[in-house]
N, C-alpha and C. Protein backbone atom coordinates (compact mmCIF):
# COMPACT_ATOMS: atom_id res chain seq x y z
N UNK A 1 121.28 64.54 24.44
CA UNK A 1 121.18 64.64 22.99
C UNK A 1 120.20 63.58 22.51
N UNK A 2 119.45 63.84 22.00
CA UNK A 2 118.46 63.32 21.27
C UNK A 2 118.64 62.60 19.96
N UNK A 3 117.35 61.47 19.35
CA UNK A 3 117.88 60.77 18.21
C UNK A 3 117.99 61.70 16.74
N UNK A 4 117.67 63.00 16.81
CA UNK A 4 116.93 63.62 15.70
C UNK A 4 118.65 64.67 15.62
N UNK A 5 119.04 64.82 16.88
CA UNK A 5 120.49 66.01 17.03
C UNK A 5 121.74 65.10 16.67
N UNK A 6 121.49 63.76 17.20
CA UNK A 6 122.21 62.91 17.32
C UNK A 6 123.05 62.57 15.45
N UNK A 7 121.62 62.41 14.70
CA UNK A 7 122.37 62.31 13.63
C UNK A 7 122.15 63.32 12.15
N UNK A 8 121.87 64.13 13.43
CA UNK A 8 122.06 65.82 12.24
C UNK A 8 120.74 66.30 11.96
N UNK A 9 119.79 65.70 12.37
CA UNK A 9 118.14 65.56 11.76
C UNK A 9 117.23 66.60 12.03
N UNK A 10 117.33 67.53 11.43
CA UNK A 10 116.00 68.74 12.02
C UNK A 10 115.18 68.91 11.85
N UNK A 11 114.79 68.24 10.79
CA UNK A 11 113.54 68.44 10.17
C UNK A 11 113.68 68.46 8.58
N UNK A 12 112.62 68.90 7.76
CA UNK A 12 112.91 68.41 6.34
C UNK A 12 113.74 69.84 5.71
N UNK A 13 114.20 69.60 4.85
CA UNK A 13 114.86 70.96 4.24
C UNK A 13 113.92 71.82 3.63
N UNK A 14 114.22 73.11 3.35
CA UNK A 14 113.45 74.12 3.10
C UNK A 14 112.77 73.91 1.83
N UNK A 15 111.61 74.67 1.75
CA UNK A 15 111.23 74.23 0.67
C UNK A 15 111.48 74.65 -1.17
N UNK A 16 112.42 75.98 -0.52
CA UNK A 16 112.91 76.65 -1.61
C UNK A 16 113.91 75.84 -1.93
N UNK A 17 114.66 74.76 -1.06
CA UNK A 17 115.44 73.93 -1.76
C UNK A 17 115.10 72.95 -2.46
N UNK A 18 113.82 72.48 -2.14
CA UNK A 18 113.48 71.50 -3.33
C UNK A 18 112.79 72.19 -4.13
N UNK A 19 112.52 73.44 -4.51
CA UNK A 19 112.01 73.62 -5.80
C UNK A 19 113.62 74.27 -6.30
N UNK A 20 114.59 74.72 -6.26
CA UNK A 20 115.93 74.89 -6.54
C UNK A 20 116.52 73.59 -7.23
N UNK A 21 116.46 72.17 -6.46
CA UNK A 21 116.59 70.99 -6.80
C UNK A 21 115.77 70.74 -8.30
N UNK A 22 114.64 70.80 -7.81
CA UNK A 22 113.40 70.43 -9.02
C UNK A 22 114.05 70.99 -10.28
N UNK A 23 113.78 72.43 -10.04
CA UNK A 23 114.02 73.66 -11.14
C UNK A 23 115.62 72.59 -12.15
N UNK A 24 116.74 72.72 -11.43
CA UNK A 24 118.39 72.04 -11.78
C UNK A 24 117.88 70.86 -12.79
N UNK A 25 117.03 69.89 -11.85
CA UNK A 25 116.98 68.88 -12.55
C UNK A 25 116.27 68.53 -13.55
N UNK A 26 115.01 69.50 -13.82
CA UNK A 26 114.15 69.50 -14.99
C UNK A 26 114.87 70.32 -16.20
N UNK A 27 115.94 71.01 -16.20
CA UNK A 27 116.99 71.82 -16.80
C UNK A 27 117.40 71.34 -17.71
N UNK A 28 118.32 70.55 -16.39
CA UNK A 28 119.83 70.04 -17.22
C UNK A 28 118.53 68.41 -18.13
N UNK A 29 117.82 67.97 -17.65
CA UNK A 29 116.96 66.99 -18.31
C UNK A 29 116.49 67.51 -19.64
N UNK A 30 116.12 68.76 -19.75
CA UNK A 30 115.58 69.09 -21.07
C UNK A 30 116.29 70.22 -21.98
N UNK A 31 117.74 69.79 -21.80
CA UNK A 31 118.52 70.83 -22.51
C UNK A 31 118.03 72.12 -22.66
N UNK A 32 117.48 72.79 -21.85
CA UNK A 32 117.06 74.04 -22.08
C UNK A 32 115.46 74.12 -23.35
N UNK A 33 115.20 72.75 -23.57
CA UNK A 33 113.99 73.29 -24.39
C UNK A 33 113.13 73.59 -23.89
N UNK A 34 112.78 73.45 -22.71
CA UNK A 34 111.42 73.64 -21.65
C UNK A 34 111.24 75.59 -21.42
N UNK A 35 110.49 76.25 -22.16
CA UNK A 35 110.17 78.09 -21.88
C UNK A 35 110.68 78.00 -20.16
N UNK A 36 111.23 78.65 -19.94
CA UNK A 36 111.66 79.27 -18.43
C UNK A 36 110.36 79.41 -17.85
N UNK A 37 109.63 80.10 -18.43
CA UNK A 37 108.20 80.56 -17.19
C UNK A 37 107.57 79.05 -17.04
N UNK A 38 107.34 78.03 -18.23
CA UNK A 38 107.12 76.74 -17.65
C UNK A 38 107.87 75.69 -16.87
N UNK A 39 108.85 75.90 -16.94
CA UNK A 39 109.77 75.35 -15.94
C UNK A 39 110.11 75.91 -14.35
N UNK A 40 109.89 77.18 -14.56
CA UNK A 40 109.83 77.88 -13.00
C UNK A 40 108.21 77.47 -12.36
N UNK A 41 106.97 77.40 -12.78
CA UNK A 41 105.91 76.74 -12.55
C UNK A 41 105.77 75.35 -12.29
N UNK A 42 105.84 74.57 -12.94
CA UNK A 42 106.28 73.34 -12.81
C UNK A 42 107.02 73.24 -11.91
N UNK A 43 108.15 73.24 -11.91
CA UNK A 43 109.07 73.29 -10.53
C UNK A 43 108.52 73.99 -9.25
N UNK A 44 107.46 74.69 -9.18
CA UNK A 44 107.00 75.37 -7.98
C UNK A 44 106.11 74.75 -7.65
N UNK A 45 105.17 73.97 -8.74
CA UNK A 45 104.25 72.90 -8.20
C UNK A 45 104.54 71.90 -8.00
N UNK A 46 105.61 71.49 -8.83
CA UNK A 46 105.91 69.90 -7.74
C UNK A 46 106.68 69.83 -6.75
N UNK A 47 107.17 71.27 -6.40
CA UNK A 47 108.07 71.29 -4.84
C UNK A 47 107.09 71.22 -3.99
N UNK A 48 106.00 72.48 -4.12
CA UNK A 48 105.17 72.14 -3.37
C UNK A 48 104.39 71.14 -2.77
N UNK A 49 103.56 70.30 -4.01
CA UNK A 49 103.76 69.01 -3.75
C UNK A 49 104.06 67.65 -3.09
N UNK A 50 105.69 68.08 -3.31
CA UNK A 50 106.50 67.04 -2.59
C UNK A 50 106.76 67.29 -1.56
N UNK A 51 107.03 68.89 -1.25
CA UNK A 51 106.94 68.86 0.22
C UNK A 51 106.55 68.98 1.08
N UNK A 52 105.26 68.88 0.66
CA UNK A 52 104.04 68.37 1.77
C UNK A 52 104.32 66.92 1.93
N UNK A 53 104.38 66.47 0.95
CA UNK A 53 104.77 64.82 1.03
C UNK A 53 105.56 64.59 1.73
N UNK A 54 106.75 64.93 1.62
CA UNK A 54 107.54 64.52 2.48
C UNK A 54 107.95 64.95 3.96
N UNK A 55 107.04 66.22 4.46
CA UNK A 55 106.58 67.06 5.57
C UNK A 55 105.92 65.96 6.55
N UNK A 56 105.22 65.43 5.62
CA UNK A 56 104.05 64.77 6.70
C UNK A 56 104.51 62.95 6.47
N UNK A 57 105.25 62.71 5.72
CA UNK A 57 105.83 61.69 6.12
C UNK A 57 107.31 61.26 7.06
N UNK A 58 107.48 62.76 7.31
CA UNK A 58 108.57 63.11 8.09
C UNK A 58 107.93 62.96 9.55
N UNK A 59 106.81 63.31 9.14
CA UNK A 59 106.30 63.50 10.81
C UNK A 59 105.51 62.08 11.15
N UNK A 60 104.60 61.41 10.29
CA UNK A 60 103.91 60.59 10.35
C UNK A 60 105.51 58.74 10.36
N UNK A 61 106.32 59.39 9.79
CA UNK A 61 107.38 57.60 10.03
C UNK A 61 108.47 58.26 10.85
N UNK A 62 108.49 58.54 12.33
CA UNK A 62 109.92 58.77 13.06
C UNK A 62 111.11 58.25 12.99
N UNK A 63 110.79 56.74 12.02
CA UNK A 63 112.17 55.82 11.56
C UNK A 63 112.54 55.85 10.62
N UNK A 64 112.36 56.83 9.85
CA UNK A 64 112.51 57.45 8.53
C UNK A 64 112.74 58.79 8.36
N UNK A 65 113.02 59.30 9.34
CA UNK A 65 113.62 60.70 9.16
C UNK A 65 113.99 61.39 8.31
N UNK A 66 115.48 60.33 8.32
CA UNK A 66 116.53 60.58 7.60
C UNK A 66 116.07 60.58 6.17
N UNK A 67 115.24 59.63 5.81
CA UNK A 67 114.99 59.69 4.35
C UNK A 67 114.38 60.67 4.02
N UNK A 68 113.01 61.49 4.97
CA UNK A 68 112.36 62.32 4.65
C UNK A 68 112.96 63.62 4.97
N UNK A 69 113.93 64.23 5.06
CA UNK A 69 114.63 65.19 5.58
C UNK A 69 115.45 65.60 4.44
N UNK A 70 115.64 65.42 3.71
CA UNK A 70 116.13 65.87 1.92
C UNK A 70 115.45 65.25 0.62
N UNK A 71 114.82 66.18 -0.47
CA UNK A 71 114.45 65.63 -1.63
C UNK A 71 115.54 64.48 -1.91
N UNK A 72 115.35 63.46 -2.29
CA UNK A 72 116.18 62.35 -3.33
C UNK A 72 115.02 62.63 -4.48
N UNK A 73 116.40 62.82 -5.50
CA UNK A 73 115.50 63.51 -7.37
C UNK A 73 115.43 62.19 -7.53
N UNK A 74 115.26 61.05 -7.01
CA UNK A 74 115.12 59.80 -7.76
C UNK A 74 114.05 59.47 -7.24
N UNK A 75 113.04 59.99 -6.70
CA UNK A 75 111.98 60.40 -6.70
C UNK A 75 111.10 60.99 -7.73
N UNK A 76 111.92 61.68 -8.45
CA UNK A 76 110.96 62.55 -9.25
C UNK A 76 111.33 61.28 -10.90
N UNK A 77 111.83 60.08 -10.92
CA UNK A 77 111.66 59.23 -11.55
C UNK A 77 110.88 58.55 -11.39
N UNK A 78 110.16 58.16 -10.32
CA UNK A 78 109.16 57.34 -9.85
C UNK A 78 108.12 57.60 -11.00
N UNK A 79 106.94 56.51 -11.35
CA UNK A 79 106.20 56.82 -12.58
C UNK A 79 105.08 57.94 -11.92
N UNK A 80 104.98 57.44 -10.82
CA UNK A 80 103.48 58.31 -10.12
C UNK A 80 104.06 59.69 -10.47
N UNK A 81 105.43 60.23 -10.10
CA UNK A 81 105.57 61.86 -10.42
C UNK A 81 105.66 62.18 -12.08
N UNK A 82 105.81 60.79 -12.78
CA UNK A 82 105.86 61.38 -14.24
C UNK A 82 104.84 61.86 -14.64
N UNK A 83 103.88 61.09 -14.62
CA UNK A 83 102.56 61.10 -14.95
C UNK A 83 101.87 62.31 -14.19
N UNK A 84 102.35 62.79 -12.44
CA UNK A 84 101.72 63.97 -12.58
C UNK A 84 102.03 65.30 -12.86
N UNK A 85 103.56 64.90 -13.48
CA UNK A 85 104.62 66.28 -14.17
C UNK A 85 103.77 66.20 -15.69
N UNK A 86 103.74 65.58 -16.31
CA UNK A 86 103.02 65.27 -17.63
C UNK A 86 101.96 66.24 -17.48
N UNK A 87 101.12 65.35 -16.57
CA UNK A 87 99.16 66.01 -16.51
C UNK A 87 99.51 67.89 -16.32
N UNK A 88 100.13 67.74 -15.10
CA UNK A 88 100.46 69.14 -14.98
C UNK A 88 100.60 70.17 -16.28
N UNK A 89 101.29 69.68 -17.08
CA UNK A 89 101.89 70.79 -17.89
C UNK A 89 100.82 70.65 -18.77
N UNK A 90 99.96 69.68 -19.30
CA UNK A 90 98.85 69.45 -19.97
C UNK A 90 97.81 70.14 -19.52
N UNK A 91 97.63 70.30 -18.42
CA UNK A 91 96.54 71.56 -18.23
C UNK A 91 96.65 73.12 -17.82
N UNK A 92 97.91 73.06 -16.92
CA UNK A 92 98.58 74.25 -17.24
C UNK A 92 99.23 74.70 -18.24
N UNK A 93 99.51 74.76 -19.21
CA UNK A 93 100.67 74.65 -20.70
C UNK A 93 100.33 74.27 -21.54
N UNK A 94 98.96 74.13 -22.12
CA UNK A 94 98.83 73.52 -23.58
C UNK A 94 99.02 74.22 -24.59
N UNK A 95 99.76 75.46 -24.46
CA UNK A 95 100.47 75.95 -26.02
C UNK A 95 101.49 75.69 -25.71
N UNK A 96 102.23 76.34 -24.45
CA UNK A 96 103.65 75.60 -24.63
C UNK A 96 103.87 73.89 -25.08
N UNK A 97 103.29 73.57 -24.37
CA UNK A 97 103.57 72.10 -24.80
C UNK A 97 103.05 71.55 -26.08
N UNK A 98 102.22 72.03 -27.05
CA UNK A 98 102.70 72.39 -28.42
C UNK A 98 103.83 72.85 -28.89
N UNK A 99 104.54 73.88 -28.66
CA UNK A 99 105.50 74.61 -29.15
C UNK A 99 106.58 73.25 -28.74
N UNK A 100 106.14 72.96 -27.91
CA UNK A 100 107.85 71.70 -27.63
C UNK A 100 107.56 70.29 -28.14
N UNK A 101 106.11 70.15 -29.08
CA UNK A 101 106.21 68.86 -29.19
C UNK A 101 106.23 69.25 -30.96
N UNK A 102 106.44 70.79 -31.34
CA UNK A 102 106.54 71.18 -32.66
C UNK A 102 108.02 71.42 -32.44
N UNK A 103 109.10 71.73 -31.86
CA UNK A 103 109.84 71.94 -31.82
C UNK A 103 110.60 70.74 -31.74
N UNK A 104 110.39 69.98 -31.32
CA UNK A 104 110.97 68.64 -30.61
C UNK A 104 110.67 67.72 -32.52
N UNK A 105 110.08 67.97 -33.13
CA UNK A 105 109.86 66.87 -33.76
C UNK A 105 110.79 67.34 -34.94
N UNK A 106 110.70 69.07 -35.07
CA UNK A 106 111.72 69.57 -36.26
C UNK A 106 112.72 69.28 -36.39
């Protein structure tokens, strides 16, 4: 048995689970004001994203496995992902994100 079987480690989780994750947590974060089609986008680009990130840091730190082997959403607090959840929706979404910064202020 190996160090990777040894403590459950297979590799990183799927990637439909971190955009499932993403999707939950950008949700319940914006009480439902976020349009569904921008939130299913968003959430598909920063899964993607991340899990390349964390794909190849899975592979590139062998002593870090464990960390890279499930999204932690406390990640997606980090400022570097705010700023590129922000930009994102700013160039993909600039009416929606009118509509929520007109909505948001009513």
């Amino acid at each position: 048995m190996n160090f990777c079987q040894f403590f459950g480690i297979y590799g990183v989780e799927s990637q439909k689970r971190f955009k499932n994750k993403i999707y939950s947590y950008f949700n319940i974060r914006s009480n439902g004001r976020i349009p569904i089609n921008v939130l299913r986008d968003v959430s598909n680009l920063i899964a993607y994203q991340l899990y390349n990130d964390y794909k190849g840091s899975w592979a590139k730190y062998p002593k870090s496995r464990k960390r890279y082997s499930k999204l932690k959403i406390e990640d997606l607090e980090h400022l570097y992902w705010q700023n590129e959840i922000l930009s994102l929706i700013k160039r993909k979404f600039p009416e929606e994100l009118f509509e929520l910064q007109y909505h948001s202020a009513g």
